[in-house]
N, C-alpha and C. Protein backbone atom coordinates (compact mmCIF):
# COMPACT_ATOMS: atom_id res chain seq x y z
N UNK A 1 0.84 -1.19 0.00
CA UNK A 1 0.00 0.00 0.00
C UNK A 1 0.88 1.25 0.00
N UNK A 2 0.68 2.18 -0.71
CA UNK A 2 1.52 3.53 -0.69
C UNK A 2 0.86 4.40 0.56
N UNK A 3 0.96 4.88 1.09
CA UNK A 3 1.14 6.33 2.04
C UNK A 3 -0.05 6.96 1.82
N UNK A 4 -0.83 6.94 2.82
CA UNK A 4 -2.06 7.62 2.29
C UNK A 4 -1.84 9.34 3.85
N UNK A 5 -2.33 10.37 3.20
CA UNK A 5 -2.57 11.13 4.14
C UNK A 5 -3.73 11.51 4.61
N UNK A 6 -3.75 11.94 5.68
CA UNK A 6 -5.22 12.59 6.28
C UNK A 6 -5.14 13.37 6.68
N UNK A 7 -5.90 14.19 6.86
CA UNK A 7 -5.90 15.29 7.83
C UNK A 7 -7.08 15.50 8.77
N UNK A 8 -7.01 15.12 10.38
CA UNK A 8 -7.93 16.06 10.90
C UNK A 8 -7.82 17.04 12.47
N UNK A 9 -8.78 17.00 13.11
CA UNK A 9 -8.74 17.94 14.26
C UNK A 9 -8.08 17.65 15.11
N UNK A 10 -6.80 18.36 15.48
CA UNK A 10 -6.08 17.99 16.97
C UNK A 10 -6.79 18.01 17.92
N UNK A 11 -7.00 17.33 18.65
CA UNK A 11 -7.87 17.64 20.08
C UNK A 11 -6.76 17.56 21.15
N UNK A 12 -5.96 16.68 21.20
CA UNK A 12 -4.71 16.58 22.04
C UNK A 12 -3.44 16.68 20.78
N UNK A 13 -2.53 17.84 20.79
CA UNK A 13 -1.86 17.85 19.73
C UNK A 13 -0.57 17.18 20.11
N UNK A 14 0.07 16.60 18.99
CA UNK A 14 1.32 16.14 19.44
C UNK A 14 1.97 14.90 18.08
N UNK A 15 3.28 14.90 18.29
CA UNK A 15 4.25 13.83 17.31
C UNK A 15 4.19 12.78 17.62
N UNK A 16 3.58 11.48 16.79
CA UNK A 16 3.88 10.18 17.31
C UNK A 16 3.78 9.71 16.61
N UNK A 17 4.28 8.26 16.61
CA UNK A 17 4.56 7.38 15.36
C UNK A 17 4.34 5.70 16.43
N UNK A 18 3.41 4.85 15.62
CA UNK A 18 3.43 3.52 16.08
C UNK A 18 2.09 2.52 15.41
N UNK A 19 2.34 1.74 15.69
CA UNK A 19 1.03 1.01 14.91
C UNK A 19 0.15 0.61 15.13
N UNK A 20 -0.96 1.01 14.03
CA UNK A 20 -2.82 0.83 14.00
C UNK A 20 -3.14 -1.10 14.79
N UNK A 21 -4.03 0.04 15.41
CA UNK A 21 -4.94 -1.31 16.00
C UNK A 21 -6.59 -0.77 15.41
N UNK A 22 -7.19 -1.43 14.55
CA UNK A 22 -8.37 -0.53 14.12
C UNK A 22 -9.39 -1.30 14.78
N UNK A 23 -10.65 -0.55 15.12
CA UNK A 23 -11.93 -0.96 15.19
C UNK A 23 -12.62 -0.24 14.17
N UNK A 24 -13.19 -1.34 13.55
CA UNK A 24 -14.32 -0.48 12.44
C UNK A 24 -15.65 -0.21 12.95
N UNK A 25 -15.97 -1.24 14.40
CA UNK A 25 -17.39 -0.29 14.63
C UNK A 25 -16.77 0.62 16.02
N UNK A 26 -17.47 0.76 16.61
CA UNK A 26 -17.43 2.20 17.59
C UNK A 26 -16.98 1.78 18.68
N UNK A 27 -16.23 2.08 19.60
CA UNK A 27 -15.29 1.46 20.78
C UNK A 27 -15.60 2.07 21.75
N UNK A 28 -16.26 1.43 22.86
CA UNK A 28 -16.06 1.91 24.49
C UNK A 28 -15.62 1.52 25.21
N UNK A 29 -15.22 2.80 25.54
CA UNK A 29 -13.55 2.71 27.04
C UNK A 29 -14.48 1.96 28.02
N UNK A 30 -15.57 2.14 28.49
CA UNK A 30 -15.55 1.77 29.67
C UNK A 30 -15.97 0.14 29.54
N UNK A 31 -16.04 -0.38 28.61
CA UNK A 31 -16.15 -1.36 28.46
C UNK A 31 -15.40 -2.40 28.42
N UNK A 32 -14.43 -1.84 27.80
CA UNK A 32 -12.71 -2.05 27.15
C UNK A 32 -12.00 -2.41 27.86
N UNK A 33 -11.73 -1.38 28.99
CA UNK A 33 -10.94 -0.90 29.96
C UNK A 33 -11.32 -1.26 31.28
N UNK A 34 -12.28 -2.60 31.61
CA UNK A 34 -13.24 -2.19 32.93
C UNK A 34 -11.94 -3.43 33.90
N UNK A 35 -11.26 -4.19 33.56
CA UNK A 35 -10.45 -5.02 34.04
C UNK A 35 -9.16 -3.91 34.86
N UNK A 36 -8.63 -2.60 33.69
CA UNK A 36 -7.86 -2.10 34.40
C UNK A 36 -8.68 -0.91 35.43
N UNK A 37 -9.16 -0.73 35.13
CA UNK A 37 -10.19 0.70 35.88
C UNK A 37 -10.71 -0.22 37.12
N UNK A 38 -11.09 -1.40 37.42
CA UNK A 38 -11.41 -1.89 38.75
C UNK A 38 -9.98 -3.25 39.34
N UNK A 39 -9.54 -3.59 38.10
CA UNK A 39 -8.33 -4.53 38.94
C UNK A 39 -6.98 -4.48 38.97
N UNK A 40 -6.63 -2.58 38.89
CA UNK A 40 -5.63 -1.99 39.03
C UNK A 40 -4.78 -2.53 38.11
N UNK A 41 -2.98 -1.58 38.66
CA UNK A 41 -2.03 -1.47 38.05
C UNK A 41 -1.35 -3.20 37.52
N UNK A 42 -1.44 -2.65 35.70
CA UNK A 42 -0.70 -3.95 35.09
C UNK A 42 0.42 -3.23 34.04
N UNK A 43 0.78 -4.03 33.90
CA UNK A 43 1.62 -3.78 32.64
C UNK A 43 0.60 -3.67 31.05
N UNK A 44 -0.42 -4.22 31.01
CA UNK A 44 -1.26 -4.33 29.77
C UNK A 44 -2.54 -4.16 30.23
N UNK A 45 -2.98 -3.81 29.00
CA UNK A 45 -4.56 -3.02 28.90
C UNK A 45 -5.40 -4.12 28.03
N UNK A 46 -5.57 -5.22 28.44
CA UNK A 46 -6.51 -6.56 27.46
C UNK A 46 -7.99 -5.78 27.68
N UNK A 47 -8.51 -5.62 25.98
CA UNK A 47 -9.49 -5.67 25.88
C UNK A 47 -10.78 -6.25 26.25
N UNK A 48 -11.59 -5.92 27.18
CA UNK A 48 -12.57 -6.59 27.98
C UNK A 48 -13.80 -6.68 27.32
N UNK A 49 -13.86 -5.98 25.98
CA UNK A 49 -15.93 -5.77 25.72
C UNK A 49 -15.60 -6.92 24.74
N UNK A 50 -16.21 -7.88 24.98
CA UNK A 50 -17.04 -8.70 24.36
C UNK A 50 -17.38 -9.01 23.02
N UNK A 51 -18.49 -7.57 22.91
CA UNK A 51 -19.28 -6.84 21.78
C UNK A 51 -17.90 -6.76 20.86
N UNK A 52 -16.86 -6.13 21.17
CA UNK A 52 -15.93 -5.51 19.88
C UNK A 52 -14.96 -6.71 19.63
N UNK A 53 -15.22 -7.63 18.45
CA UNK A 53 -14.33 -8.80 18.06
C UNK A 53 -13.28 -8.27 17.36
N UNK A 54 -13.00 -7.14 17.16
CA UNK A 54 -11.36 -6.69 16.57
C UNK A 54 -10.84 -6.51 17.66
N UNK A 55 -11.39 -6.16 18.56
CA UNK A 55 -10.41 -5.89 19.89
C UNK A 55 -10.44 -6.40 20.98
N UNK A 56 -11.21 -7.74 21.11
CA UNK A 56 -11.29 -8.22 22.55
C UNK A 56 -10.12 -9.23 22.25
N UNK A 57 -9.67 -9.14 23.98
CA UNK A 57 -8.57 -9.68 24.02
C UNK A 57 -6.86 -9.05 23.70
N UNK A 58 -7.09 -8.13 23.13
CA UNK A 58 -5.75 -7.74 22.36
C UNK A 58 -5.54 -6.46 23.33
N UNK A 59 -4.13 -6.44 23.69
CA UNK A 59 -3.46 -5.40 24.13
C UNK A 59 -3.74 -3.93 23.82
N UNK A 60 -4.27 -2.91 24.54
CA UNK A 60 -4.66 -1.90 23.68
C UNK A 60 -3.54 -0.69 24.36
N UNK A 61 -2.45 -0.79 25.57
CA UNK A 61 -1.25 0.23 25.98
C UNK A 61 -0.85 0.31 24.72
N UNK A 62 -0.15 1.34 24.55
CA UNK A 62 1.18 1.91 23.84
C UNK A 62 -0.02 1.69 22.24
N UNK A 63 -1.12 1.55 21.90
CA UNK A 63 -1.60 1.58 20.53
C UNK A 63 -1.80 2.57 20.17
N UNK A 64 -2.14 2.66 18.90
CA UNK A 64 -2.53 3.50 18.11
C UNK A 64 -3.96 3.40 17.80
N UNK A 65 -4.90 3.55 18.22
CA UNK A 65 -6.47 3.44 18.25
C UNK A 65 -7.58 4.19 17.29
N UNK A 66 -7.44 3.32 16.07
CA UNK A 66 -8.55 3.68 15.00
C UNK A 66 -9.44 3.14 15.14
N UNK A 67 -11.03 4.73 15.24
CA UNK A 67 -12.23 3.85 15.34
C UNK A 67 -12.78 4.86 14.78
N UNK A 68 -14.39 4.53 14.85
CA UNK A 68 -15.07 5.96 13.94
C UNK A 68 -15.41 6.79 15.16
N UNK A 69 -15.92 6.22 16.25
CA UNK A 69 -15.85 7.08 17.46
C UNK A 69 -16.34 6.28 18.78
N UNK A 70 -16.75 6.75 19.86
CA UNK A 70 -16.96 5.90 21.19
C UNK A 70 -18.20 6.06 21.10
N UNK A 71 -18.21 5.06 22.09
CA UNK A 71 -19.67 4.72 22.58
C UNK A 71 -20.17 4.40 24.17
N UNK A 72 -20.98 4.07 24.55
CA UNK A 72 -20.74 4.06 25.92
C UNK A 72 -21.51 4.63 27.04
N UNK A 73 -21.07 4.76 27.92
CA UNK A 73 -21.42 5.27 29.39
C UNK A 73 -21.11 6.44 29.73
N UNK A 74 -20.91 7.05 30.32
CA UNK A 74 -20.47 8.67 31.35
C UNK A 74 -19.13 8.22 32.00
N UNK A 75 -19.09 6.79 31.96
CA UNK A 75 -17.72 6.57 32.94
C UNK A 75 -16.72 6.49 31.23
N UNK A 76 -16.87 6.42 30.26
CA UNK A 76 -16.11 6.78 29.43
C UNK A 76 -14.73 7.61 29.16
N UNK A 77 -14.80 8.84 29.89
CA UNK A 77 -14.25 9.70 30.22
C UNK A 77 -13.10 9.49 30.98
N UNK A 78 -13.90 9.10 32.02
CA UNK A 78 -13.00 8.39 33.56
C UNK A 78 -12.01 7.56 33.35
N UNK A 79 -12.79 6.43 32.66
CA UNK A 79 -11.85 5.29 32.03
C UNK A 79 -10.80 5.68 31.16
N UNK A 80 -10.73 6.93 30.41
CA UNK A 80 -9.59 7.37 29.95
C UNK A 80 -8.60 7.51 30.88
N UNK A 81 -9.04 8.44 31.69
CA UNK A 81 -8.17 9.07 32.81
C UNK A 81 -7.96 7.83 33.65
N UNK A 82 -8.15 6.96 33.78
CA UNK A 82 -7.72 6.01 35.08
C UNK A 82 -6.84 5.34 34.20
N UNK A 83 -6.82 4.55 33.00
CA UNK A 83 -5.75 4.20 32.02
C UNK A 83 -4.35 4.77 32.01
N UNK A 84 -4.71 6.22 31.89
CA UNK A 84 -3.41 7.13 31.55
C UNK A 84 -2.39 7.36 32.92
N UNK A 85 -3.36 7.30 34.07
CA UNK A 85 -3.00 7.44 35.71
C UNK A 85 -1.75 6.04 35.51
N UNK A 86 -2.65 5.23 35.46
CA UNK A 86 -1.93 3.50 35.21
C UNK A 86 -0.90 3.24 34.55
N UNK A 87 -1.00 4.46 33.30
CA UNK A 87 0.49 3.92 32.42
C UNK A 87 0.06 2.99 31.32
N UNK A 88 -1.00 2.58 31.02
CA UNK A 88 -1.52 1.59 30.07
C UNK A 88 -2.29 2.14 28.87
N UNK A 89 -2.29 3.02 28.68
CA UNK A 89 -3.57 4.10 28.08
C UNK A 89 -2.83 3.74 26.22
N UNK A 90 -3.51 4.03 25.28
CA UNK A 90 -3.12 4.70 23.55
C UNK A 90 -2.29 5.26 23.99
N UNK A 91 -1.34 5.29 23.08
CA UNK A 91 -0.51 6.58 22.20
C UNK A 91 -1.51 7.13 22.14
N UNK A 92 -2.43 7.19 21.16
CA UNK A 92 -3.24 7.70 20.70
C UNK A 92 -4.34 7.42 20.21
N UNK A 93 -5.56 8.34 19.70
CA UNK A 93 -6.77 8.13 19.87
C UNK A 93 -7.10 8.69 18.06
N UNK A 94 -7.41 7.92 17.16
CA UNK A 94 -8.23 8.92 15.93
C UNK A 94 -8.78 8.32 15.64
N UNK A 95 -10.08 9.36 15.45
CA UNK A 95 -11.30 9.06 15.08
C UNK A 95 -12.16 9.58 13.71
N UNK A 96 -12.56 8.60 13.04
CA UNK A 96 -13.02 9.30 11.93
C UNK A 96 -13.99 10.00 11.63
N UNK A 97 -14.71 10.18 12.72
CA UNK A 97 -15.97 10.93 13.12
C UNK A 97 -15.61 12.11 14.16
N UNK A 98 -16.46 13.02 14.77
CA UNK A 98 -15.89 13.91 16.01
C UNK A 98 -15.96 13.04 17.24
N UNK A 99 -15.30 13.52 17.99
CA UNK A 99 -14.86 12.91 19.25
C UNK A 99 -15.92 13.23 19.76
N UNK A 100 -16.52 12.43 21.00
CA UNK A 100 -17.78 12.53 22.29
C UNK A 100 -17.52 13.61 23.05
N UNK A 101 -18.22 14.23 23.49
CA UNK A 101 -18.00 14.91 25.15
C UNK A 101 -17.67 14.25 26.04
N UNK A 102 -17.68 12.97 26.59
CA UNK A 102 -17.52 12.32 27.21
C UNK A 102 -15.91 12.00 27.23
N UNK A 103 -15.89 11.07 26.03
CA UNK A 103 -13.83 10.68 25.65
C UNK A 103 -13.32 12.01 25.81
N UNK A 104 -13.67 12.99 25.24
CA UNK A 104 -13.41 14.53 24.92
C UNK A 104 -12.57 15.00 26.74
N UNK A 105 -13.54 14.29 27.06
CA UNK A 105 -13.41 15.17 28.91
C UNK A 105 -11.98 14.47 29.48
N UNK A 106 -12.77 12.62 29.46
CA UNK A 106 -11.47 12.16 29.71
C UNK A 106 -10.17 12.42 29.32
N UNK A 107 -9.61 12.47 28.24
CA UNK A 107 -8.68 12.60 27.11
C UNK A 107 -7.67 14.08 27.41
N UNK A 108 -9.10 15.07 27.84
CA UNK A 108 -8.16 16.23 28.19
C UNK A 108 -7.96 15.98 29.40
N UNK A 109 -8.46 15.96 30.69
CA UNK A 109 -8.11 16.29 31.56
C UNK A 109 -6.85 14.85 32.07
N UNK A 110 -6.76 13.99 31.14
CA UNK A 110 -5.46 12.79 31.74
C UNK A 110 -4.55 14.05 30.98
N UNK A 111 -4.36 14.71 29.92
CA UNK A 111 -3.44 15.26 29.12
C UNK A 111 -3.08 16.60 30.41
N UNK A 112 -4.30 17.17 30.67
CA UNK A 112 -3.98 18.51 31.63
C UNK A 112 -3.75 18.60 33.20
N UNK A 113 -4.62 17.26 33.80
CA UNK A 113 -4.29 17.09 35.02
C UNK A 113 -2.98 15.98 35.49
N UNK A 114 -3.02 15.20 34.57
CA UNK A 114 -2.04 14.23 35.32
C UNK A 114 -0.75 14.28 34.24
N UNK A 115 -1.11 14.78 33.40
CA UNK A 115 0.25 15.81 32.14
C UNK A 115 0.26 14.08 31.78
N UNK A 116 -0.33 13.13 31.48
CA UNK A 116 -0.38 11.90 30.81
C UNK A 116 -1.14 12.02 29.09
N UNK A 117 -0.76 12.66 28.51
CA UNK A 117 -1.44 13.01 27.25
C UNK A 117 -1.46 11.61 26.45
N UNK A 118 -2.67 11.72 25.83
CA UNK A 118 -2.97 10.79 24.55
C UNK A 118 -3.14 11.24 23.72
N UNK A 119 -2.43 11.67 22.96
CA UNK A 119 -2.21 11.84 21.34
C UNK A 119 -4.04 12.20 20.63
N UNK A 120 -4.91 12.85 20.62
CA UNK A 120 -6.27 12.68 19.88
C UNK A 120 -6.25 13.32 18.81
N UNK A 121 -6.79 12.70 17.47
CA UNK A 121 -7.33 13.78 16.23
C UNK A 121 -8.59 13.14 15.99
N UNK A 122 -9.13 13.84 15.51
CA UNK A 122 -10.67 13.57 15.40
C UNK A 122 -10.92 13.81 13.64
N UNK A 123 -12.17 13.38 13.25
CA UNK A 123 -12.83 13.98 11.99
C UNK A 123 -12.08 13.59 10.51
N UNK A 124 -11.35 12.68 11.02
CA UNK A 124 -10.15 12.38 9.81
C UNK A 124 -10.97 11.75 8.72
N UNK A 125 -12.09 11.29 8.87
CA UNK A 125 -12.83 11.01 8.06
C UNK A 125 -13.74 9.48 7.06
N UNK A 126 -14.27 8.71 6.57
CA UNK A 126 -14.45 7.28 6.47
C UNK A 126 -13.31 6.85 5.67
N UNK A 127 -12.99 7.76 4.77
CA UNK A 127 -11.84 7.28 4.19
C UNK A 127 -10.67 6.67 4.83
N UNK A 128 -10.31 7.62 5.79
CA UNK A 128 -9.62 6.93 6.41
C UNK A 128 -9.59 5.77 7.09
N UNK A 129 -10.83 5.39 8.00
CA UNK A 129 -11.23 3.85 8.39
C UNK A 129 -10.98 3.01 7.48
N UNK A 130 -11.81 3.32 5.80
CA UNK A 130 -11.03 2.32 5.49
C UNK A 130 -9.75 2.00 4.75
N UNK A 131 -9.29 2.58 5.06
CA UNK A 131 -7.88 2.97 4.66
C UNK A 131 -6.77 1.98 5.42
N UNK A 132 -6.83 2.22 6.50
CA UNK A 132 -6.25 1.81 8.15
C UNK A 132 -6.27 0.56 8.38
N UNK A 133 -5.50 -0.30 8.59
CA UNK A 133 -5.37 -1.91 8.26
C UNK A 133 -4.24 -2.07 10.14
N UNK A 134 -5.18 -3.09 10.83
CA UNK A 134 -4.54 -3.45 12.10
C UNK A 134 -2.83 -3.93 11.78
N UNK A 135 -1.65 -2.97 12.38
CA UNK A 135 -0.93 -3.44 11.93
C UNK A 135 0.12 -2.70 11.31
N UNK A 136 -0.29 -1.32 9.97
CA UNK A 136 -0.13 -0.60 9.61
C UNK A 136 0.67 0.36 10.00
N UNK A 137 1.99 0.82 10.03
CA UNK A 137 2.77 1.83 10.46
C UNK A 137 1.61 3.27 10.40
N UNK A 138 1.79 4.14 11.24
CA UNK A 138 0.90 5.79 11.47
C UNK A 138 1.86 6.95 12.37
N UNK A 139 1.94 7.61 11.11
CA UNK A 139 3.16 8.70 11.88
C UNK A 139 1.67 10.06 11.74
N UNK A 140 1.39 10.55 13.31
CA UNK A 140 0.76 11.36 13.30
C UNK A 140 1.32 12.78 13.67
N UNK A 141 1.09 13.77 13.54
CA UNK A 141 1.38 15.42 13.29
C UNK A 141 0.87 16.27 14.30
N UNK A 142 1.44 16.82 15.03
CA UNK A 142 0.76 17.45 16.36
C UNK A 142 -0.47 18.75 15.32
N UNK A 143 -0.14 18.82 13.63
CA UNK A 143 -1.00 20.00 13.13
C UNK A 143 -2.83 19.07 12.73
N UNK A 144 -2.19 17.62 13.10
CA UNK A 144 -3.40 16.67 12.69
C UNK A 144 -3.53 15.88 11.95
N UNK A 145 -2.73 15.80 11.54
CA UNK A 145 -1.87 15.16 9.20
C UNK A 145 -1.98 14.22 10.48
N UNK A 146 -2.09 12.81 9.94
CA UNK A 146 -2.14 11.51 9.54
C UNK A 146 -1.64 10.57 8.50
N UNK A 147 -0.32 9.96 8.76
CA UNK A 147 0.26 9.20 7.30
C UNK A 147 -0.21 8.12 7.93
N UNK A 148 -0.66 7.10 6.97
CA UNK A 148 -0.85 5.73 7.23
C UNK A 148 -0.03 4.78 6.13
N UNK A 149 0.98 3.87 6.73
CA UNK A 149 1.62 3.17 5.49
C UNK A 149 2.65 3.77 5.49
């Protein structure tokens, strides 16, 4: 595959480079995440929901997290921030749709209160989903650019 670019909204800006773990339907943290958010500090973040067969089971620390957007609960948020507290959290977060209020809350305040930032761009678009292959090298742009490949 050649190099595809994207571009979308920084929500948490910043340089990073590492590789796609995609969900093509819609991903919730608190669902995801409910093993580390109630059975504390691990080294890995195993996917807990069930519902999402691209990602249950699979390591989701240190990823690169393509989805079209979250879904979920109010503890959504939280579950960001208790991840990032932990050390287990994304690189980063892009979404091809706009980001929730909810992830939105979490996302900043692990980035502003506990200075644990996760990488977020938002709005990058369907193209890009399907573009994005689990696996895939992604050097992202604190201006929002997205290389995939």
């Amino acid at each position: 595959m050649a190099n595809q670019t994207f571009q979308g909204r920084p929500v948490v800006a910043g340089d990073i480079d590492g590789k796609a773990l995609v969900s093509k339907q819609p991903f919730n943290p608190t669902s995801s995440y409910i093993e580390n958010i109630w059975g504390g500090a691990t080294d890995k973040a195993p996917c807990t929901d069930q519902d999402n067969k691209e990602l249950f089971k699979k390591d989701l620390n240190g990823v690169i997290l393509c989805t079209p957007q979250c879904i979920g609960s109010s503890m959504g948020g939280g579950a960001f921030m208790a991840v990032a507290g932990l050390g287990v959290a994304p690189k980063a977060m892009l979404y091809a749709h706009h980001i929730d209020a909810v992830s939105a809350s979490g996302i900043v305040m692990a980035n502003v209160w506990q200075e644990k930032p996760i990488i977020t761009i938002d709005q990058l678009g369907d193209e890009f989903l399907k573009a994005v292959k689990t696996g895939d090298p992604i050097v992202v742009k604190k201006d929002g650019t997205v290389e995939v490949g």
